[in-house]
Protein backbone atom coordinates (compact mmCIF):
# COMPACT_ATOMS: atom_id res chain seq x y z
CA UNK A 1 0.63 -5.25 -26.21
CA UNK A 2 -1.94 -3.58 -28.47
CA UNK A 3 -2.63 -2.06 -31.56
CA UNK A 4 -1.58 1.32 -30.97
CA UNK A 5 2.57 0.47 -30.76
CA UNK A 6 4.28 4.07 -31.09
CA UNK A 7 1.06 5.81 -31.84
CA UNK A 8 -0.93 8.85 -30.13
CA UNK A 9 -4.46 7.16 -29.96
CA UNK A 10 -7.45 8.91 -30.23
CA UNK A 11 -9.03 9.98 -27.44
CA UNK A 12 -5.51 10.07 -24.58
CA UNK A 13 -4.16 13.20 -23.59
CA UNK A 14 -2.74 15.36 -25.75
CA UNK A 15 0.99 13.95 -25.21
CA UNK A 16 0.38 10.93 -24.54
CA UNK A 17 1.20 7.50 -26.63
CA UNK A 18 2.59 3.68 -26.19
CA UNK A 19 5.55 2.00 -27.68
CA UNK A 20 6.14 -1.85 -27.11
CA UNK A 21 9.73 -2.46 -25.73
CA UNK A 22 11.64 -5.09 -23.89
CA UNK A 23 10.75 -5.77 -20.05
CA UNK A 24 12.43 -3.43 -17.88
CA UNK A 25 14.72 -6.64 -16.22
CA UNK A 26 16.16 -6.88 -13.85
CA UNK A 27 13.37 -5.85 -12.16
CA UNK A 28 15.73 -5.52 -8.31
CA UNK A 29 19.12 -6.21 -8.61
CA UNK A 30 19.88 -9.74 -6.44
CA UNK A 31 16.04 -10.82 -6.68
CA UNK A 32 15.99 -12.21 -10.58
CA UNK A 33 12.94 -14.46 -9.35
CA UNK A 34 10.69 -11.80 -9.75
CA UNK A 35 12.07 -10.56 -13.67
CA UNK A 36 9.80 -11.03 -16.46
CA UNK A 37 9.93 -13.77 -18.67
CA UNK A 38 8.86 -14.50 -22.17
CA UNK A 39 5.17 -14.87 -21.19
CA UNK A 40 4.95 -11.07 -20.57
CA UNK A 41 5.13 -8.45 -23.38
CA UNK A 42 6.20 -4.94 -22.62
CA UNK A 43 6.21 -1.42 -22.99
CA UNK A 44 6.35 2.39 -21.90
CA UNK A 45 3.38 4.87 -22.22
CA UNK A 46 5.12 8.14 -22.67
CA UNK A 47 2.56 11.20 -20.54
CA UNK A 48 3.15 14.29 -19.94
CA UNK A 49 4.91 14.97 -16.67
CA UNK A 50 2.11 18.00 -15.93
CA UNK A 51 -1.21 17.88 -17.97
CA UNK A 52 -1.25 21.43 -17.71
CA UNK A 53 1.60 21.72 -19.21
CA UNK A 54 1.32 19.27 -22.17
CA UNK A 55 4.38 20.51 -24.33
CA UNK A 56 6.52 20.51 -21.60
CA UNK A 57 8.61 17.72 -19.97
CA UNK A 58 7.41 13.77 -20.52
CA UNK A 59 7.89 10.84 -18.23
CA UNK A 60 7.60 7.31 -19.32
CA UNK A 61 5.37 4.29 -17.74
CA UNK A 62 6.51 0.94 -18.08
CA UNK A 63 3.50 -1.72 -18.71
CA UNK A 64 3.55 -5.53 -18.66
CA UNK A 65 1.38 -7.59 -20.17
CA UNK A 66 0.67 -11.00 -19.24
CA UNK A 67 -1.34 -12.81 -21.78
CA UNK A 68 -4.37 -15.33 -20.32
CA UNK A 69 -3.48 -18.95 -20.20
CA UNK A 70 -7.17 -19.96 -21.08
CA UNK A 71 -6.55 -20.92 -25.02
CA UNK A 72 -9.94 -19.02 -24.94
CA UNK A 73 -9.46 -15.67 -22.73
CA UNK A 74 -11.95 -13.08 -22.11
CA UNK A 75 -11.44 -10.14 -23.93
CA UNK A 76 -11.34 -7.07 -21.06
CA UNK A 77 -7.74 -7.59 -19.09
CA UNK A 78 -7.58 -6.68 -15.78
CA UNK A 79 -5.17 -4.20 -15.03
CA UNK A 80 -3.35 -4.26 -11.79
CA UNK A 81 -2.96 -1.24 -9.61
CA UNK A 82 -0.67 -1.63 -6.42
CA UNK A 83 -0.48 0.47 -3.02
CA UNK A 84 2.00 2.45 -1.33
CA UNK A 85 1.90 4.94 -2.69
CA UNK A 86 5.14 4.75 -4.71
CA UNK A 87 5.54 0.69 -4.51
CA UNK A 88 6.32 -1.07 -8.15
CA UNK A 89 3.54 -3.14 -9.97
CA UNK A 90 5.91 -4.67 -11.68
CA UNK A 91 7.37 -6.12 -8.95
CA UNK A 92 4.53 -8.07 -8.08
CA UNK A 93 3.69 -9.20 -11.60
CA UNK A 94 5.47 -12.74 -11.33
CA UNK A 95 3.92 -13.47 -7.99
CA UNK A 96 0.45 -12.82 -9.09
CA UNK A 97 0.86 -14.89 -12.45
CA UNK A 98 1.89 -17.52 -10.50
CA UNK A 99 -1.08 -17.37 -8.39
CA UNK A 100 -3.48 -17.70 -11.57
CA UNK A 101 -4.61 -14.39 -11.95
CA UNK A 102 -4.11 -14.67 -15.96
CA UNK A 103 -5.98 -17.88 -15.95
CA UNK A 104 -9.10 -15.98 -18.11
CA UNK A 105 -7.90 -12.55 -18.99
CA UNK A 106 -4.62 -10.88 -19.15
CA UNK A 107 -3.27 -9.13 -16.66
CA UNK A 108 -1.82 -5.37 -17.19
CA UNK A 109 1.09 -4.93 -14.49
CA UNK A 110 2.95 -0.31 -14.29
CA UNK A 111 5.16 0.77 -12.69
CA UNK A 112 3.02 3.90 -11.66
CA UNK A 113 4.68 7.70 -12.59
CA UNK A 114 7.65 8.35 -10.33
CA UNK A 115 8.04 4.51 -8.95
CA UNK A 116 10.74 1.66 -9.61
CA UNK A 117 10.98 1.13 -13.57
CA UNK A 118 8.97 4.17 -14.13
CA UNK A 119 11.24 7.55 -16.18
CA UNK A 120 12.15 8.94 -13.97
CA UNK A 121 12.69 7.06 -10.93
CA UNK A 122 11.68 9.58 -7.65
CA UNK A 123 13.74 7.55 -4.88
CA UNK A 124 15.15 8.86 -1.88
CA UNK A 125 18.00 6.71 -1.04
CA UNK A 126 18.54 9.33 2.03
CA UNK A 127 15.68 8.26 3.85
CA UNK A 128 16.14 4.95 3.01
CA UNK A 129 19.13 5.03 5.04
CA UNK A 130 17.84 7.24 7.70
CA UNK A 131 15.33 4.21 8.23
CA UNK A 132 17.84 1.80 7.92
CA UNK A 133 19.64 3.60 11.04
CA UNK A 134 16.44 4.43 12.82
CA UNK A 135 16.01 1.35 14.25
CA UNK A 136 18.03 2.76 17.37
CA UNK A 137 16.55 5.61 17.75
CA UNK A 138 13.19 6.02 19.52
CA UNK A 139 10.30 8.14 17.09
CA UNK A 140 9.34 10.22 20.48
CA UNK A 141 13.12 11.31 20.77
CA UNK A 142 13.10 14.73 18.89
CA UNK A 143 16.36 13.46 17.32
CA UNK A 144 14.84 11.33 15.01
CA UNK A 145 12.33 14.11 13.67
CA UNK A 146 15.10 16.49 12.68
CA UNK A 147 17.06 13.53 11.51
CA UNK A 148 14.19 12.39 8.93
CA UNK A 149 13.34 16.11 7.94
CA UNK A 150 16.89 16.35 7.12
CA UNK A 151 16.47 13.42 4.70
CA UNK A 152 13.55 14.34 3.49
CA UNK A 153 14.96 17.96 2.58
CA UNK A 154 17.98 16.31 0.96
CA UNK A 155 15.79 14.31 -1.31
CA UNK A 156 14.02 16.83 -2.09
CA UNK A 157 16.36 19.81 -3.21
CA UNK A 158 18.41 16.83 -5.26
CA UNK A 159 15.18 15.56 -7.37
CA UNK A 160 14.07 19.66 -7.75
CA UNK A 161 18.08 20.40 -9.09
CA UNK A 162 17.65 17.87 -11.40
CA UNK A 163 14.18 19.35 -12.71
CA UNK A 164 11.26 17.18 -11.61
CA UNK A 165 8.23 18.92 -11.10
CA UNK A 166 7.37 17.32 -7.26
CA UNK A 167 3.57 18.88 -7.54
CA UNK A 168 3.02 16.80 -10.62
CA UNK A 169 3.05 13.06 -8.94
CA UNK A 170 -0.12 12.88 -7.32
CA UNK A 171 -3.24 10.61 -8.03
CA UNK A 172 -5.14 13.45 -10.44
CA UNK A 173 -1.93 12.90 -12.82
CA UNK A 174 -1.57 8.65 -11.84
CA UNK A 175 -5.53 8.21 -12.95
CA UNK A 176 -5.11 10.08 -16.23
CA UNK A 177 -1.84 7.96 -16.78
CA UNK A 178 -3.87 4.70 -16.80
CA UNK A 179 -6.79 6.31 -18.29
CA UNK A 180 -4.80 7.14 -21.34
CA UNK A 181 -3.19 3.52 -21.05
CA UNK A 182 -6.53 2.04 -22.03
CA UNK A 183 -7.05 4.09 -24.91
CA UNK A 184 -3.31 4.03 -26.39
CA UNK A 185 -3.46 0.08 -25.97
CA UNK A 186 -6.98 0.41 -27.66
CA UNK A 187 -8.47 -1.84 -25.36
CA UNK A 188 -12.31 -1.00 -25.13
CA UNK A 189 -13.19 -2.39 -21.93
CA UNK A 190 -11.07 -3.29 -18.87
CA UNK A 191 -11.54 -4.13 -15.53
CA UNK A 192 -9.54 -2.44 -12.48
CA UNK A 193 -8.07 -4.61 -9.36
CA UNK A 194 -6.14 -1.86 -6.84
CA UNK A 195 -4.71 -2.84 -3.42
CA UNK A 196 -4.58 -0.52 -0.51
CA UNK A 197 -3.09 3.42 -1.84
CA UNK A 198 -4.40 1.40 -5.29
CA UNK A 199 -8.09 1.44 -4.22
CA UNK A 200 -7.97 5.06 -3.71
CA UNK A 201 -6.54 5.23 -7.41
CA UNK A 202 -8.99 2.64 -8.98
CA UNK A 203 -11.91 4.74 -7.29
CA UNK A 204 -10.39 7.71 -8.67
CA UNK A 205 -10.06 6.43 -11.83
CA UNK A 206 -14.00 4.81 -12.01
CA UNK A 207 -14.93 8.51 -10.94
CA UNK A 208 -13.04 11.10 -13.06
CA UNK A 209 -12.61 8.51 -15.93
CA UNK A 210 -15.24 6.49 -15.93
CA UNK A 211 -14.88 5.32 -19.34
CA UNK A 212 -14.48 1.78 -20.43
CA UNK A 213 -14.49 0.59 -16.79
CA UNK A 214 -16.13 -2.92 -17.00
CA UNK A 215 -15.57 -3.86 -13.07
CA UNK A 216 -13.53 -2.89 -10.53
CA UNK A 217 -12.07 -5.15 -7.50
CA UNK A 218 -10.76 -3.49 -4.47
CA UNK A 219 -8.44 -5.31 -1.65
CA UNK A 220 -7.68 -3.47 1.45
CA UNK A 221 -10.10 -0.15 0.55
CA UNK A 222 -8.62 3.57 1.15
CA UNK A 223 -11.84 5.52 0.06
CA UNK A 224 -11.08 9.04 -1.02
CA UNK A 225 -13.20 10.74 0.63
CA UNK A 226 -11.59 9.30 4.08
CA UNK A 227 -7.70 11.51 5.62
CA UNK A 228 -5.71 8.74 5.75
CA UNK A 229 -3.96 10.58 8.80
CA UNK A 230 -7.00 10.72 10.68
CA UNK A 231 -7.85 7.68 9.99
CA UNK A 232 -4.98 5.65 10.79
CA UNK A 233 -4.79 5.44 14.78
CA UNK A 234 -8.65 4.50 14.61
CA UNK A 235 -8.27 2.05 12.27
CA UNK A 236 -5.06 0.73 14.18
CA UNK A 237 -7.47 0.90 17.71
CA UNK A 238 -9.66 -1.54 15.09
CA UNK A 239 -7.14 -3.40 14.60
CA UNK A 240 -5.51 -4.51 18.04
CA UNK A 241 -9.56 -4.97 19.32
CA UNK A 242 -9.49 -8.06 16.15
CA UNK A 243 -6.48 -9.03 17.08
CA UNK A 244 -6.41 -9.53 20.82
CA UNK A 245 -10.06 -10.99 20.21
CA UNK A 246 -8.71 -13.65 17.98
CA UNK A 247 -6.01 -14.40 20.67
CA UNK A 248 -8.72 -14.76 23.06
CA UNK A 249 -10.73 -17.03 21.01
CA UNK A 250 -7.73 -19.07 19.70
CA UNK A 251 -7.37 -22.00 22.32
CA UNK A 252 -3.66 -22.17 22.09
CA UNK A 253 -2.94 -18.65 21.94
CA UNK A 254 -5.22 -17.80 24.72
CA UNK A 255 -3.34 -20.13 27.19
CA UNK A 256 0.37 -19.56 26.34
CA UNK A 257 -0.69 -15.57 26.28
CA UNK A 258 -3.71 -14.87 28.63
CA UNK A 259 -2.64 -11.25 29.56
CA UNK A 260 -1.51 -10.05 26.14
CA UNK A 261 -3.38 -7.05 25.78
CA UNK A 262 -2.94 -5.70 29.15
CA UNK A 263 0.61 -6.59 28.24
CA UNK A 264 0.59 -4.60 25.18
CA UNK A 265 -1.13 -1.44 26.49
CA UNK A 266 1.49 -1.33 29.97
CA UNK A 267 4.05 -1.88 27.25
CA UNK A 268 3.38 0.87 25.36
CA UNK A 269 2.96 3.38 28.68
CA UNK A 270 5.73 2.01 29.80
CA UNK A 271 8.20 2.04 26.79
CA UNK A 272 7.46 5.69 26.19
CA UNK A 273 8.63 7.06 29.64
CA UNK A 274 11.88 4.42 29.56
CA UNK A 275 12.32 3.04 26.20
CA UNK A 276 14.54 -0.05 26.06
CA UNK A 277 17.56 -1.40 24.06
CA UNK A 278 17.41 -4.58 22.67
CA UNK A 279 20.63 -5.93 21.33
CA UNK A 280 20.57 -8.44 18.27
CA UNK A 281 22.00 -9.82 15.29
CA UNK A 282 21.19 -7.99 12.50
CA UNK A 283 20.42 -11.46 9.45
CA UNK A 284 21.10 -8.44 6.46
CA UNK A 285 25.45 -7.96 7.92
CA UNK A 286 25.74 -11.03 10.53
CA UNK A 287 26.53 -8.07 13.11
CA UNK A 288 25.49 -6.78 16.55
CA UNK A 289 22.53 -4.06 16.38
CA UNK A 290 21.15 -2.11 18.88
CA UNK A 291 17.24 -2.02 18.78
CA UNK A 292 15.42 0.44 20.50
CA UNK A 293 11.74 0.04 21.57
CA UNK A 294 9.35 3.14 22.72
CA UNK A 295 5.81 2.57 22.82
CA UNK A 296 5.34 4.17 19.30
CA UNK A 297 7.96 1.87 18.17
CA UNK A 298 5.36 -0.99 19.44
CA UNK A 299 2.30 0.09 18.77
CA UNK A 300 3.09 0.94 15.02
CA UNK A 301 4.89 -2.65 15.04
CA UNK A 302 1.39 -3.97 15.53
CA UNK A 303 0.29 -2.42 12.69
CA UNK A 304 3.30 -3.12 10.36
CA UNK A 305 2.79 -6.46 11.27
CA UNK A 306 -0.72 -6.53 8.74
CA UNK A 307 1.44 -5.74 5.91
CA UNK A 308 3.37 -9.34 5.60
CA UNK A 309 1.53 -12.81 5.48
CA UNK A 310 2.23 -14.94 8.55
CA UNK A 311 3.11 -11.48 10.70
CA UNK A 312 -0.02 -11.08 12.52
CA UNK A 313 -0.07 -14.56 14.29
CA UNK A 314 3.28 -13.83 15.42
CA UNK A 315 2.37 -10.50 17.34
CA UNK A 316 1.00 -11.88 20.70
CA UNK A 317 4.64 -14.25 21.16
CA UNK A 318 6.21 -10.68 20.34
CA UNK A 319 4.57 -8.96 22.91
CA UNK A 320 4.99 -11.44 25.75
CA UNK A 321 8.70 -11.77 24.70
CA UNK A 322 9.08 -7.89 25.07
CA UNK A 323 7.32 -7.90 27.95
CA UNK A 324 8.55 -10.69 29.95
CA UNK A 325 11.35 -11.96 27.97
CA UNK A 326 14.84 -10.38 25.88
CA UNK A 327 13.06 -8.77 23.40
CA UNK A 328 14.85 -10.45 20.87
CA UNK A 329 11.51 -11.45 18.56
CA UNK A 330 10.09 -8.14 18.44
CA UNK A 331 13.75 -6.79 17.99
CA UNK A 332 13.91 -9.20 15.07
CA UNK A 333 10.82 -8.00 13.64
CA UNK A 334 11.55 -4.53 13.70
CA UNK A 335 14.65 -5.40 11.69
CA UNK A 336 12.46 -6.54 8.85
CA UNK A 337 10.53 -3.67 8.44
CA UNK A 338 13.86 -1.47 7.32
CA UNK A 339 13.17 -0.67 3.61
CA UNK A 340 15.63 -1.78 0.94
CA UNK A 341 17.10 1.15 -0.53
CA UNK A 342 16.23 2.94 -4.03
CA UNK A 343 12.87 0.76 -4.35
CA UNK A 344 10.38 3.41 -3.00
CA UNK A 345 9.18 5.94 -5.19
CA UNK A 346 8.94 8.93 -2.27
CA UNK A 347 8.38 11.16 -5.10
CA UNK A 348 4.59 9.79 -5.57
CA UNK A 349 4.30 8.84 -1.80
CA UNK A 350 4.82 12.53 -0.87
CA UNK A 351 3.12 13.99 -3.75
CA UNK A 352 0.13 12.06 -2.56
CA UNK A 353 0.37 12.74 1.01
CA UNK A 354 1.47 16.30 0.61
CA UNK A 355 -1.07 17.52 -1.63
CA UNK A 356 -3.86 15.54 -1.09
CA UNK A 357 -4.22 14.46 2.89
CA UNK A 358 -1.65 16.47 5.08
CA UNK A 359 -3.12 19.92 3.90
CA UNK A 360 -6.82 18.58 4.67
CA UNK A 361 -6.53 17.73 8.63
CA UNK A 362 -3.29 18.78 11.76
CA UNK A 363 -1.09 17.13 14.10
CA UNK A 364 -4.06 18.25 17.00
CA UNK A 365 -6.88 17.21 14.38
CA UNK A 366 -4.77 13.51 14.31
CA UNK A 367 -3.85 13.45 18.25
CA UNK A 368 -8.05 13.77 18.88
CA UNK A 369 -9.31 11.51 16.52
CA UNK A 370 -6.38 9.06 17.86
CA UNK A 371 -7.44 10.09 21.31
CA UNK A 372 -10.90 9.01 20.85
CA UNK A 373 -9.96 5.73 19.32
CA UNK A 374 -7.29 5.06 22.12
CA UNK A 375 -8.03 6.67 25.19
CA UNK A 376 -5.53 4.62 27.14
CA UNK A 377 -1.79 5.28 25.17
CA UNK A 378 0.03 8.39 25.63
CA UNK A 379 -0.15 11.58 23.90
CA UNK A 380 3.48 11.31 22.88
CA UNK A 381 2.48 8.15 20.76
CA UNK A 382 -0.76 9.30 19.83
CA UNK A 383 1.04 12.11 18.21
CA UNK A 384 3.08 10.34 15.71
CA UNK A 385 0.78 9.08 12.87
CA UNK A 386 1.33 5.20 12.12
CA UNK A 387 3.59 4.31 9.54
CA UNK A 388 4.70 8.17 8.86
CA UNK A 389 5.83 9.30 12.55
CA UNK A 390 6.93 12.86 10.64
CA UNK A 391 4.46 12.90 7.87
CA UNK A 392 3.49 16.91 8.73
CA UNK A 393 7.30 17.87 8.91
CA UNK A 394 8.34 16.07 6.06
CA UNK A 395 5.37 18.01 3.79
CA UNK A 396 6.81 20.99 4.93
CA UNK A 397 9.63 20.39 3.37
CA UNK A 398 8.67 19.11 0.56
CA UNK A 399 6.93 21.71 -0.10
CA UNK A 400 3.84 21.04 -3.17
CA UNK A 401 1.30 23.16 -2.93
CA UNK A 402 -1.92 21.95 -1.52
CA UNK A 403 -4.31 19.36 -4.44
CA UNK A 404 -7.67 20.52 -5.27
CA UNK A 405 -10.04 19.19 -2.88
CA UNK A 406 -12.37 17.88 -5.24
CA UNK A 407 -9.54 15.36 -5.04
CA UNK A 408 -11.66 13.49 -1.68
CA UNK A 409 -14.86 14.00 -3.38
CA UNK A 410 -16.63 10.36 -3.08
CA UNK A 411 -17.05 7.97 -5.97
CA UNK A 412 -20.37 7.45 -6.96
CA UNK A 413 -20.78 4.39 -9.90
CA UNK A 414 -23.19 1.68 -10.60
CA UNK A 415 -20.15 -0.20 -12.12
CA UNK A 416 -19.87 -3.96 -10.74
CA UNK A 417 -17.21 -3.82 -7.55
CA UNK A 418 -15.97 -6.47 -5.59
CA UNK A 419 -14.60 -5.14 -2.32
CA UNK A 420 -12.28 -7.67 0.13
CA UNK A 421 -11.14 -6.81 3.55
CA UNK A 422 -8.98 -8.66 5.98
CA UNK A 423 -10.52 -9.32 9.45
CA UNK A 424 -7.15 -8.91 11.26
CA UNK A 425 -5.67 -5.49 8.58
CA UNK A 426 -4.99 -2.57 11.21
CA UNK A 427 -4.36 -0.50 8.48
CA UNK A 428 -7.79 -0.86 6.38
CA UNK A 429 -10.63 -2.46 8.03
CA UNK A 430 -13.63 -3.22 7.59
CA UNK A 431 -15.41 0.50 8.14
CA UNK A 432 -13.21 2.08 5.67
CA UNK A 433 -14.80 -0.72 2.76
CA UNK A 434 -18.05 0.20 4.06
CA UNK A 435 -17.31 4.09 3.47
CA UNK A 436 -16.72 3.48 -0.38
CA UNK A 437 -19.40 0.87 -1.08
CA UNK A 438 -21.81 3.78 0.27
CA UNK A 439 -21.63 5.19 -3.09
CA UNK A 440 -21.52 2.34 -5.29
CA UNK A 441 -25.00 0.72 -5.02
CA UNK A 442 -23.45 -2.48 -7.40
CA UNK A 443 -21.49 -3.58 -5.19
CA UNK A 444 -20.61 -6.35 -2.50
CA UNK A 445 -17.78 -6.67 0.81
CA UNK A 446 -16.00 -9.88 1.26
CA UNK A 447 -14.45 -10.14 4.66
CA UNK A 448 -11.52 -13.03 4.96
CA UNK A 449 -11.00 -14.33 8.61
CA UNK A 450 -7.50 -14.27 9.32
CA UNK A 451 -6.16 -12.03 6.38
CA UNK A 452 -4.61 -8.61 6.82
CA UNK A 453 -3.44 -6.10 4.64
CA UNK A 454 -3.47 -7.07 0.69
CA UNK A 455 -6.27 -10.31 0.90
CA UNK A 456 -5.13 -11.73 -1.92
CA UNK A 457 -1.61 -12.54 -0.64
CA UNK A 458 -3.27 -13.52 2.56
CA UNK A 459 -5.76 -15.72 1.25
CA UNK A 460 -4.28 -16.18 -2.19
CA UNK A 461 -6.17 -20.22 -3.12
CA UNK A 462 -9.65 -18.90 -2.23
CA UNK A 463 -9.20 -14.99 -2.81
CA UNK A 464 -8.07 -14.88 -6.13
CA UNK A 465 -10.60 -17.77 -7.42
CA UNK A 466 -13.31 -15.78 -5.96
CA UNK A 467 -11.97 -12.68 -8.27
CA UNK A 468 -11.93 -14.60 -11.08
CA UNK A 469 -15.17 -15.46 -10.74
CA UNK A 470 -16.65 -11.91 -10.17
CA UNK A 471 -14.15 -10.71 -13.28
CA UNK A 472 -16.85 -13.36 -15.03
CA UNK A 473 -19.81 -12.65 -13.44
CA UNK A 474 -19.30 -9.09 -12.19
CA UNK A 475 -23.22 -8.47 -12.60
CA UNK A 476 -23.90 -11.15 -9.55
CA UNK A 477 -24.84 -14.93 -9.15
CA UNK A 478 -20.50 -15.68 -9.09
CA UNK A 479 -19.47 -18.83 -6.90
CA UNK A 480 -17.68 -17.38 -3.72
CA UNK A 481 -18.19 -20.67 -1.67
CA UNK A 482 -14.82 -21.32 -0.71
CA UNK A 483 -14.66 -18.36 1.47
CA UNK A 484 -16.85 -20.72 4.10
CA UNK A 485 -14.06 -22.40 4.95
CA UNK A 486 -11.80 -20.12 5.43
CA UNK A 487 -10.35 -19.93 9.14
CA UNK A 488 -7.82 -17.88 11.18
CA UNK A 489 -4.55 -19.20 10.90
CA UNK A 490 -3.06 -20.62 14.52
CA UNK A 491 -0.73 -18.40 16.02
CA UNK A 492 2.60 -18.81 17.09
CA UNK A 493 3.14 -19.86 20.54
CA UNK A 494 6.33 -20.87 20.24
């Protein structure tokens, strides 16, 4: 992995050092396609669990190292810096090494402090299957509030019994991790690729650690100095205006669904006053499941739906069904969006939210900038952020105190970045890339027709070759020619 194997380097936090190790396999249980092989190398960074606390508690970061297949590799790595927050890098590693990311360079995969293969592990296998079970239960029906606070509370007095310091997994701490990564590895120079809650770390990283950052690609851009609260029903309101437009302009889809939109926004009116039951097969037991639809339930479905390749050009047939069929494909749908329990580290998703975006805006401060964006859905949906219906109870509960604020100060480098948006993402669009290339003058937005959330699993041929190419030619003059022929993908009409 580096020179520095069970040393302190030079130059890391006081605390901090690497020893190689064994890859962390299986990475899950039941999924053994995605362990690491023999092409990756391994080890832990060992940090302390609170800087300001260095001779206190330490937590351990598992790295993987994929080496270049070029027999003559360039000699900064990329390291790779994934979203959530509280997903697992190294989940993703075999995917993206399939995909030719290691072509030139090698490719540094963590498990980021708190997350899957990470010491320790902050999951919350209660809300896990609160979600699970939520899937009949409507997010406007005060039932499922106090049900998920309940979780949420459970999680959190188990993980503060057990010792964990819940303030100290938050993106100040995550940057210094992988800042001290580069120097324990002794790598001098290394470029940064972060995906959605990753962007906000890589731009966190270029700011308050600026030091050997070579270049730094960002998919699917959450600039810090943006609430992600506030921004989310906007950026949704972005997202269904792509969408439908797409529909519009897509022969096929136009004719088989002519009144989508309309469709969608009576749906969601409709589904809040009288929210529906929709009776399925569940494909995870083989039995019956009762699926229940409000209009937050369908409007954040919308948005989910950016999150998995293939999902968006499926969301006009969904809405037609729902409207003027069973229900069964949006039912369906819904199913797949229940998360698989003990992957999520909750422990870095609420230390991020909690400390560094809940304390900074309100549920009224949410509801107007939502209103604004949507003038047309109900308050009771406009309410519930997307993706985290009972984000501002849930903080309560868990109960870190607010981040410094300096936290959403803006990044401001004249370090090479490569930024790539999705035309269809409802999570991330466009305006938020624009936002963070404001304050980096080197730097250039790539837009990919059709793609959604995380390009370069949307658009992996052209997306990742264009990367490559910047990683070799950050300073400009790099062959991104391929993305001319890059189209929407048809949707499903049938």
């Amino acid at each position: 992995m580096g020179s520095t194997s069970a040393s302190t380097a030079a130059g890391a936090s006081e605390g901090a050092s690497y020893e190689a190790a064994p890859c962390p396999n299986p990475i899950v249980e039941g999924v053994p396609q995605i362990d690491l092989g023999p092409d990756f190398e391994c080890g832990y960074l060992t940090v302390p669990e609170n800087r300001a606390e260095p001779t206190g508690r330490t937590i351990q970061i598992p790295v993987a190292r994929a080496k270049a297949t070029s027999p003559n590799p360039r000699p900064d790595p990329l390291v790779y810096l994934t979203g959530g927050p509280g997903g697992t890098g190294l989940a993703a590693a075999v995917l993206r090494v399939q995909a030719g990311w290691n072509a030139d360079r090698d490719v540094i995969f963590i498990d980021q402090r708190g997350t899957l293969k990470a010491q320790p592990l902050l999951a919350c296998p209660e809300i896990d299957a609160f979600l699970q079970s939520a899937v009949s239960l409507a997010p406007t029906n005060a039932e499922f509030a106090s049900r998920s606070t309940a979780a949420t509370q459970a999680c959190h007095d188990r993980l503060v019994a057990a010792g964990w310091d819940l303030s100290a997994y938050n993106t100040t701490e995550n940057a210094a991790d992988v800042a001290d990564l580069r120097v324990a590895l002794g790598i001098p120079e290394w470029n940064l690729y972060g995906v959605s809650y990753g962007t906000d770390l890589a731009l966190q990283i270029l700011r308050d650690h600026p030091e050997g950052i070579r270049s730094v690609v960002l998919d699917s851009v959450v600039p810090p100095q943006l609430n992600l609260f506030d921004g989310f029903w906007p950026n949704a309101a972005a997202g269904y205006r792509a969408l439908f437009d797409a529909c519009t302009q897509d022969t096929a889809c136009n004719s088989a669904f002519p009144e989508v939109e309309s469709q969608f926004q009576t749906l969601v009116t409709q589904l809040t006053d009288q929210p529906r039951t929709v009776r399925v097969t569940d494909p995870s037991t083989g039995q019956d499941i009762d699926v229940v639809f409000d209009g937050y339930t369908l409007a954040n479905l919308v948005v989910l739906a950016s999150l998995t390749p293939g999902d968006v050009s499926a969301v006009p047939s969904w809405v037609h069904d729902l409207a003027t069929g069973d229900g069964t494909q949006a039912a369906t749908a819904l199913l797949d969006t229940r998360p698989l329990t003990g992957i999520t580290g909750y422990g870095l998703a609420f230390g991020v939210f909690c400390r560094e975006q809940v304390p900074f805006t309100s549920p009224e401060q949410v509801r107007a900038e939502a209103k604004r964006a949507l003038p047309d859905l109900p308050d009771a949906v406009l309410t519930l952020p997307p993706q985290a219906p009972t984000i501002f109870t849930d903080c309560e509960v868990w109960n870190v105190p607010p981040g410094d604020p300096a936290v959403q100060t803006q990044t401001r480098s004249d370090v090479p970045v490569l930024l790539v948006e999705g035309s269809l993402d409802a999570i991330t669009p466009k305006g938020w890339a624009e936002a963070a290339a404001s304050g980096l003058p080197n730097s250039r937005i790539l837009v990919f027709p059709g793609a959604a959330h995380d390009v370069l699993l949307w658009s992996p041929d052209c997306a990742v070759t264009i990367m490559r190419n910047f990683l070799n030619q950050p300073d400009g003059g790099y062959d991104d020619s391929c993305l001319e022929s890059v189209t929407i993908p048809p949707f499903k009409t049938s």
